[in-house]
Protein backbone atom coordinates (compact mmCIF):
# COMPACT_ATOMS: atom_id res chain seq x y z
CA UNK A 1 24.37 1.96 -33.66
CA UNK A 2 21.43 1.46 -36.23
CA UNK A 3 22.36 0.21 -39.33
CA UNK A 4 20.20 2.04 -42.40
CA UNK A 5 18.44 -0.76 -42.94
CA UNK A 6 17.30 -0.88 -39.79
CA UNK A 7 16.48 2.75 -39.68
CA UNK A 8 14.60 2.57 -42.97
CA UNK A 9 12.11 0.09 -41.81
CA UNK A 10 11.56 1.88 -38.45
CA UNK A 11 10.67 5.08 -40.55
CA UNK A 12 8.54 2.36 -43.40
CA UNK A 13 6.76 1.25 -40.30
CA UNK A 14 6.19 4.75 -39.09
CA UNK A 15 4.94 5.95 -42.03
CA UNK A 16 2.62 2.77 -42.89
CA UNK A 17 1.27 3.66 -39.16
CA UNK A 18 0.72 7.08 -40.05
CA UNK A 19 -0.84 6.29 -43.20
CA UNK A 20 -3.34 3.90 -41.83
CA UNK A 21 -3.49 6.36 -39.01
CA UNK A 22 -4.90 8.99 -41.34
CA UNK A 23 -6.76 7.17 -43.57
CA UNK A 24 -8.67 5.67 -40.41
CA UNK A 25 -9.46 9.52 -39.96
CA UNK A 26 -10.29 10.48 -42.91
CA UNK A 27 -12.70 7.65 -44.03
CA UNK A 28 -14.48 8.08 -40.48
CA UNK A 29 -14.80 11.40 -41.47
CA UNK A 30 -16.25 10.92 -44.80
CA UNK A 31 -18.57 7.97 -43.43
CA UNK A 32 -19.95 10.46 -40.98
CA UNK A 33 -20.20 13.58 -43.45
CA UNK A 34 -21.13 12.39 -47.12
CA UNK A 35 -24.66 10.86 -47.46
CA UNK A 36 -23.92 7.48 -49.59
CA UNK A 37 -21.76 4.66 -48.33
CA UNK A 38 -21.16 3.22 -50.37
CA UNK A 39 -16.59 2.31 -51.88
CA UNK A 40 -16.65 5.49 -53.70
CA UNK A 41 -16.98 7.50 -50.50
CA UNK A 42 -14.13 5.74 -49.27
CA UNK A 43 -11.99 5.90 -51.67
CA UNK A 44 -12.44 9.81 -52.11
CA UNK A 45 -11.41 9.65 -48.65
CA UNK A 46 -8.32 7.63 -48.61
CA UNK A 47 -7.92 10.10 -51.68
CA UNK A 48 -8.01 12.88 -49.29
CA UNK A 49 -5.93 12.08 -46.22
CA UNK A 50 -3.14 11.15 -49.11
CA UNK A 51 -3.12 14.80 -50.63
CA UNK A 52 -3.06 15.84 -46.82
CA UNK A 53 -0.05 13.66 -45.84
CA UNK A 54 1.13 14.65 -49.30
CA UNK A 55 0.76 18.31 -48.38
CA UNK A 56 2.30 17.83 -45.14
CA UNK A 57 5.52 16.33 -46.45
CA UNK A 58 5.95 19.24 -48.96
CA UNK A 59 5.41 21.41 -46.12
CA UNK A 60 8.17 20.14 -44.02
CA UNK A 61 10.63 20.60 -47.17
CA UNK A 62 9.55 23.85 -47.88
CA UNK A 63 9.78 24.73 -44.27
CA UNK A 64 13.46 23.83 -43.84
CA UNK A 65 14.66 25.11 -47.20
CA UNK A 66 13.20 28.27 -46.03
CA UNK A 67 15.05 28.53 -42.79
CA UNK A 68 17.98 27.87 -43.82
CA UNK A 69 17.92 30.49 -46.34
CA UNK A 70 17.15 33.08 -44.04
CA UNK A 71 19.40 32.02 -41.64
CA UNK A 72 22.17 32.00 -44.35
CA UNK A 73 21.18 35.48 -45.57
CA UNK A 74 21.04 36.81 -41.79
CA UNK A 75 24.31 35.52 -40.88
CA UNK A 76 26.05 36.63 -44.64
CA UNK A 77 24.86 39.86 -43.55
CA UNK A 78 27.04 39.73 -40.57
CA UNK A 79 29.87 38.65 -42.07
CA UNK A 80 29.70 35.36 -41.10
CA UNK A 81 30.01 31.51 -43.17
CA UNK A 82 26.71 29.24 -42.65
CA UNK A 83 26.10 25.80 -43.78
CA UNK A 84 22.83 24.70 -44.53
CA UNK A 85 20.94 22.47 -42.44
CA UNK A 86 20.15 19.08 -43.88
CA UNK A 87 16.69 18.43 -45.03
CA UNK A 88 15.07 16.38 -42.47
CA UNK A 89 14.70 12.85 -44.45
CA UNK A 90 13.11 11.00 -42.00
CA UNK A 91 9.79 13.00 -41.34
CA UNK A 92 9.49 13.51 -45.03
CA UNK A 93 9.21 10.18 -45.57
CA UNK A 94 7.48 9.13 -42.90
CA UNK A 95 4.75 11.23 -44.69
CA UNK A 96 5.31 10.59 -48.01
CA UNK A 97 5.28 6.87 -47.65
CA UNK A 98 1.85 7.40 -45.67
CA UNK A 99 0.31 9.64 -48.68
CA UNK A 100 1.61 6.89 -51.12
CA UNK A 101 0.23 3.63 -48.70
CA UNK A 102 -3.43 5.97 -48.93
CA UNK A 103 -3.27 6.84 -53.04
CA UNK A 104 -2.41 2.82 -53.42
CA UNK A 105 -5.31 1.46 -51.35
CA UNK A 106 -7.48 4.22 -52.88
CA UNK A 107 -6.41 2.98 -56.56
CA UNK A 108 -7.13 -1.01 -55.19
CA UNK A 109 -10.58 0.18 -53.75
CA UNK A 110 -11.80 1.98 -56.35
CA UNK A 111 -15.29 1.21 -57.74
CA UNK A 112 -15.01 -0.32 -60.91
């Protein structure tokens, strides 16, 4: 048995992986598509892979609300009670802890 604090810094280490994980990404990205190199370029790209991990956490949210409403409505149809699943907590966020590890090192590296 994990206890939650346990469990919250396995899914805090997940998501600073995944954040530095995706920031590697997008910065080698940016360093191989934009012309200047310069800390602007690199910040714009940590900016990036944070409104993608960003994205991808609203995504999952969305996603599951919208299941479970449909299932609920198919099955209320029928006749039938449904409970709603639980949102799943721990992949949200993993991302959104990611998106807000990129947005802080974007606001630290910022050009000045």
């Amino acid at each position: 048995m994990q206890t939650r604090l346990a469990r919250f810094g396995q899914i805090a280490g997940y998501g600073v992986l995944g954040g530095v994980v995706a920031g590697g990404v997008a910065v080698l990205a940016a360093l191989i598509l934009a012309g200047p190199r310069n800390r602007g370029t690199v910040a714009n790209a940590l900016g990036w892979g944070g409104l993608v991990l960003a994205f991808i956490s609203g995504a999952i949210a969305y996603s599951q609300l919208k299941l479970g409403a449909e299932e609920a409505a198919d099955r209320g149809r029928l006749g039938q009670r449904y409970r709603l699943p639980a949102l799943p907590l721990d992949q949200i966020l993993t991302t959104a802890l990611g998106a807000a590890l990129l947005f802080l090192a974007q606001v630290v590296i910022w050009p000045r």
